[in-house]
N, C-alpha and C. Protein backbone atom coordinates (compact mmCIF):
# COMPACT_ATOMS: atom_id res chain seq x y z
N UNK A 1 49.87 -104.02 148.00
CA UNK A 1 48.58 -104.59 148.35
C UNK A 1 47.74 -104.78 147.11
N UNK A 2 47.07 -106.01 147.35
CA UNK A 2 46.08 -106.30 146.03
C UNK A 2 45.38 -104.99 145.80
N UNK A 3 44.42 -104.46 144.72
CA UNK A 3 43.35 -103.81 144.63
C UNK A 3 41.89 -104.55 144.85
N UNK A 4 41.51 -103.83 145.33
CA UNK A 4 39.65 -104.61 145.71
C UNK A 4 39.79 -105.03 146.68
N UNK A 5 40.28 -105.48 147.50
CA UNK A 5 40.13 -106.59 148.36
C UNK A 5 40.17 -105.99 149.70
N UNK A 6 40.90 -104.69 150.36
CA UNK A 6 41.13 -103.72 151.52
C UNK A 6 40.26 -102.77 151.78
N UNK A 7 39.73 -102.59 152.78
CA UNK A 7 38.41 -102.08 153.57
C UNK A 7 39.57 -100.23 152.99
N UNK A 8 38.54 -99.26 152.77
CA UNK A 8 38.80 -97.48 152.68
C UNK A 8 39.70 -97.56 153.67
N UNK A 9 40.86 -97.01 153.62
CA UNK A 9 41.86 -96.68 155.27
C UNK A 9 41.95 -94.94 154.85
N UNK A 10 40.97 -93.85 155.95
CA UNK A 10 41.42 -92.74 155.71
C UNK A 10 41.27 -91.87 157.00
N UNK A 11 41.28 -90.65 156.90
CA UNK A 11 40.90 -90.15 158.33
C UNK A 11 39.27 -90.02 158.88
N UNK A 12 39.25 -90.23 160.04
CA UNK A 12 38.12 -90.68 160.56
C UNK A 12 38.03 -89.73 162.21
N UNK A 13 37.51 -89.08 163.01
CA UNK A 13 37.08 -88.15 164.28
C UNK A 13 36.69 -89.32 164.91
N UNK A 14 37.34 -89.51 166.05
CA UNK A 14 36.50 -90.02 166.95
C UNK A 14 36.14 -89.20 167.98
N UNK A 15 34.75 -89.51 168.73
CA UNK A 15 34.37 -88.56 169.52
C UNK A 15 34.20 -89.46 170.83
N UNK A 16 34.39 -88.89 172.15
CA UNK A 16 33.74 -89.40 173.54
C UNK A 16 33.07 -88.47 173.80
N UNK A 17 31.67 -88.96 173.69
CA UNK A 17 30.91 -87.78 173.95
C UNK A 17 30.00 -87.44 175.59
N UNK A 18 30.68 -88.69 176.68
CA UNK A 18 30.65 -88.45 177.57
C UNK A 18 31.56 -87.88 178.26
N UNK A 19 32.81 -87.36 177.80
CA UNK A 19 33.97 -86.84 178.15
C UNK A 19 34.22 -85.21 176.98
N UNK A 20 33.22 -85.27 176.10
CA UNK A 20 33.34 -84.17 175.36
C UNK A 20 34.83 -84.05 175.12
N UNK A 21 35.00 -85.01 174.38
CA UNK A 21 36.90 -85.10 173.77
C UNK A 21 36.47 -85.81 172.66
N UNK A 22 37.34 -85.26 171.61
CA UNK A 22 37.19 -85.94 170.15
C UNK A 22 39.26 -85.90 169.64
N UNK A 23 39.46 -86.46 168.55
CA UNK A 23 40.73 -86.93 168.20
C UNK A 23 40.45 -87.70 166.71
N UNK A 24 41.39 -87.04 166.10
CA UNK A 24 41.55 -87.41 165.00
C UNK A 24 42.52 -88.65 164.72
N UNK A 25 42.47 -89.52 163.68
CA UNK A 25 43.27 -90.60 163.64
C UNK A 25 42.82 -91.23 162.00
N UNK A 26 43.39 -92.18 161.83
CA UNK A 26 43.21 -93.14 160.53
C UNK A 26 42.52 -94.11 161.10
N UNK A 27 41.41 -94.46 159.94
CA UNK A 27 40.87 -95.81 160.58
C UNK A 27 40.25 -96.45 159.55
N UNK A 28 39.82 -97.93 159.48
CA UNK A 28 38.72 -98.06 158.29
C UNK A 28 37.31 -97.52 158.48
N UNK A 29 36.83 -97.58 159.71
CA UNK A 29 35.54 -97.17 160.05
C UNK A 29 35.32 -95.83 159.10
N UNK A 30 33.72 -96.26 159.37
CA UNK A 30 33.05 -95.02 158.16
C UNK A 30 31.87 -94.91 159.05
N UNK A 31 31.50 -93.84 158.40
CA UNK A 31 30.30 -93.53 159.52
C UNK A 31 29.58 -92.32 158.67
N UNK A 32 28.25 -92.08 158.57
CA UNK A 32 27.21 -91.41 157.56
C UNK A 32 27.55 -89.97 157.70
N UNK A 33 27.73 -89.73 159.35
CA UNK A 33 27.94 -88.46 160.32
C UNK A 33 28.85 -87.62 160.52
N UNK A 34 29.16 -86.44 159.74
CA UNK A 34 30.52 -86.02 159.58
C UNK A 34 30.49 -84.81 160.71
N UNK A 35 31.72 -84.35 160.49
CA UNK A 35 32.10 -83.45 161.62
C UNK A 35 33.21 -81.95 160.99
N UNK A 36 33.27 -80.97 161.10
CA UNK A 36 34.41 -80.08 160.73
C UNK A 36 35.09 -79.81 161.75
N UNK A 37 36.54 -80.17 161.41
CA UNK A 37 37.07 -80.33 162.35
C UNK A 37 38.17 -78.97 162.06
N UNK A 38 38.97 -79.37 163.30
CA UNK A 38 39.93 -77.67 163.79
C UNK A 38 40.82 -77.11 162.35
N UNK A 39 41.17 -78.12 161.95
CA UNK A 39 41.95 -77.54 160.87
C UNK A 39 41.29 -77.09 159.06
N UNK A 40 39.56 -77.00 159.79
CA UNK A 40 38.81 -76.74 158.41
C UNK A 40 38.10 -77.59 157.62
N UNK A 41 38.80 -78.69 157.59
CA UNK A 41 38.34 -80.10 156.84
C UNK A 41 37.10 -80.97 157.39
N UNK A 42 36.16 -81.51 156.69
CA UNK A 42 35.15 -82.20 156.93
C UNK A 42 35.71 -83.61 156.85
N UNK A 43 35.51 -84.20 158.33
CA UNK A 43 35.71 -85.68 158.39
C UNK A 43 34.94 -86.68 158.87
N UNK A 44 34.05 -88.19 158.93
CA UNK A 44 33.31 -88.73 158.87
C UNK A 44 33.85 -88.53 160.45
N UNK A 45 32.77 -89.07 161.46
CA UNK A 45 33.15 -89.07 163.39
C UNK A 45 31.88 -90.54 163.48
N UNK A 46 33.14 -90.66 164.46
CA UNK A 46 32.46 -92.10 164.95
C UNK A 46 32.07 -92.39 166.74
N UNK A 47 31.01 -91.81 167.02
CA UNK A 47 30.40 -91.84 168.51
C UNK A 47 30.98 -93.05 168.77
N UNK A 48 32.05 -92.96 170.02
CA UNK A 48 32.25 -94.11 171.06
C UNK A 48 31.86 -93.62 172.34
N UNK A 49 31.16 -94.84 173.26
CA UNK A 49 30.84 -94.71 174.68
C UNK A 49 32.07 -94.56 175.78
N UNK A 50 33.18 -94.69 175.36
CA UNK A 50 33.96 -94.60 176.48
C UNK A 50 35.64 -94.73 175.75
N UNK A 51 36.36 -93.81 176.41
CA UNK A 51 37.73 -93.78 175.50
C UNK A 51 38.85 -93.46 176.70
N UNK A 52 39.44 -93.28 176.41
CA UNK A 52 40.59 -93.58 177.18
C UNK A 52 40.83 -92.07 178.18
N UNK A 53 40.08 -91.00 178.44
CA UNK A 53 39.79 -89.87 178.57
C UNK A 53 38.85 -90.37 180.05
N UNK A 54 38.09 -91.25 179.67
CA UNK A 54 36.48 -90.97 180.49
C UNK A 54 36.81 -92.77 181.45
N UNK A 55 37.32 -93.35 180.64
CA UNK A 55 37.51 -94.81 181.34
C UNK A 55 38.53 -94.55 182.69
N UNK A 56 37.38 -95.71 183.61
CA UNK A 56 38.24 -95.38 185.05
C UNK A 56 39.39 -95.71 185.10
N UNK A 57 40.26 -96.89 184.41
CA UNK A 57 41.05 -96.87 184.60
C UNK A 57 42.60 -96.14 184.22
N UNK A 58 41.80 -95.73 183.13
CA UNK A 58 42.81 -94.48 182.85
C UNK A 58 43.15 -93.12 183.78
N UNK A 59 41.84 -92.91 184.14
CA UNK A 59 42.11 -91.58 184.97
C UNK A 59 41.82 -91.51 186.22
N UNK A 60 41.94 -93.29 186.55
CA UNK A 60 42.45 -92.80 188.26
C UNK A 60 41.58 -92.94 188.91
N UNK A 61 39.91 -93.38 188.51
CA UNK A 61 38.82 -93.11 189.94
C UNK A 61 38.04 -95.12 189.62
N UNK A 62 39.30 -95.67 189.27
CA UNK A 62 38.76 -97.16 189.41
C UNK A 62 38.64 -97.51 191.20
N UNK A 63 37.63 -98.44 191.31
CA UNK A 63 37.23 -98.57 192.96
C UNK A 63 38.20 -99.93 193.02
N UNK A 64 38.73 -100.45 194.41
CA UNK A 64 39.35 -101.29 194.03
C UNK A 64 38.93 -102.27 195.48
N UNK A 65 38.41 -103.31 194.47
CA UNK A 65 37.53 -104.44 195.75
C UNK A 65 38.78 -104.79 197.03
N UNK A 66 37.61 -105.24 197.89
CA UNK A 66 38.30 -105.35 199.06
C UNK A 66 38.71 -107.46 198.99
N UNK A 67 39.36 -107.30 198.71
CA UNK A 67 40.27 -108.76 197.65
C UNK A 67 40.17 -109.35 199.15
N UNK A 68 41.11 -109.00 199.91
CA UNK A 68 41.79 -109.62 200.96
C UNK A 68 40.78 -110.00 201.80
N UNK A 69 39.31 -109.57 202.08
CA UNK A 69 38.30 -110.00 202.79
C UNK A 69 37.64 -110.95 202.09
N UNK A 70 37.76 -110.65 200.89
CA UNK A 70 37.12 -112.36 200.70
C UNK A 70 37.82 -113.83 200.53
N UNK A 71 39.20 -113.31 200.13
CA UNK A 71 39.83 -114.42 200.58
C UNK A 71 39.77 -114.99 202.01
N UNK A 72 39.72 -114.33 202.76
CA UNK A 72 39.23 -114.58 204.18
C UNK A 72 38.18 -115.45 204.51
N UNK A 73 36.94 -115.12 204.04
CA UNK A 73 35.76 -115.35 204.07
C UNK A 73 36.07 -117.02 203.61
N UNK A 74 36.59 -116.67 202.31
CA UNK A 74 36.31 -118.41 201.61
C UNK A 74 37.26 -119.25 202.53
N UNK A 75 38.19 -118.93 202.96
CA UNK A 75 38.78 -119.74 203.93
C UNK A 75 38.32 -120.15 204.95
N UNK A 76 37.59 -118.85 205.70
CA UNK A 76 36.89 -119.64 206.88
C UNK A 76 35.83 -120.78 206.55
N UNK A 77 34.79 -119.94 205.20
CA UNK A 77 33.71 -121.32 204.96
C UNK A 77 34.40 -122.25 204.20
N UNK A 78 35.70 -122.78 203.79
CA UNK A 78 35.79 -123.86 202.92
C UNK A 78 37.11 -124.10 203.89
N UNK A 79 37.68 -123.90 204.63
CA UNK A 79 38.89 -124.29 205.30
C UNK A 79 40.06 -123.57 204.59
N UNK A 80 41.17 -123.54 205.62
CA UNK A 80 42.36 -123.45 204.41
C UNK A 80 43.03 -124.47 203.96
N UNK A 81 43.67 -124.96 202.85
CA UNK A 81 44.03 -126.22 202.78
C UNK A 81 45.79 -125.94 202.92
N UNK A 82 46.35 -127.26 203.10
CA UNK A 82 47.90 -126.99 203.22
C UNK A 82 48.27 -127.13 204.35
């Protein structure tokens, strides 16, 4: 890879802090706000609103529309065609 030209790639905390779960990973993101993390080391953390922990569809409590009644509906007010 050239020099100069590639965004910092190092370790970076991400946190869900509506799920109180954090995870370490590589990333370019940087962030002012650091964190000490389990293994001793100070690493920059980057507040996300929602991660794969807290999102409905990951864990199961997605609501799931009632599809088949409105197909209904539009048929009766628009006809069915065919």
């Amino acid at each position: 890879m050239r020099e100069g030209i590639h965004p910092a790639y190092g370790p970076v905390v991400f946190r869900d802090r509506a799920a109180n779960y954090a995870f370490l990973t590589r990333s370019t993101m940087m962030s002012e706000k650091t964190i000490e993390w389990e293994d001793g080391n100070t690493y920059p953390v980057v507040d996300v609103e929602i991660s794969d922990v807290s999102h409905p569809f990951y864990t199961g409590t997605a609501r799931v529309l009632d599809t088949a009644g409105r197909v209904e509906r539009f048929e009766r007010r628009y006809g069915k065609k065919g």
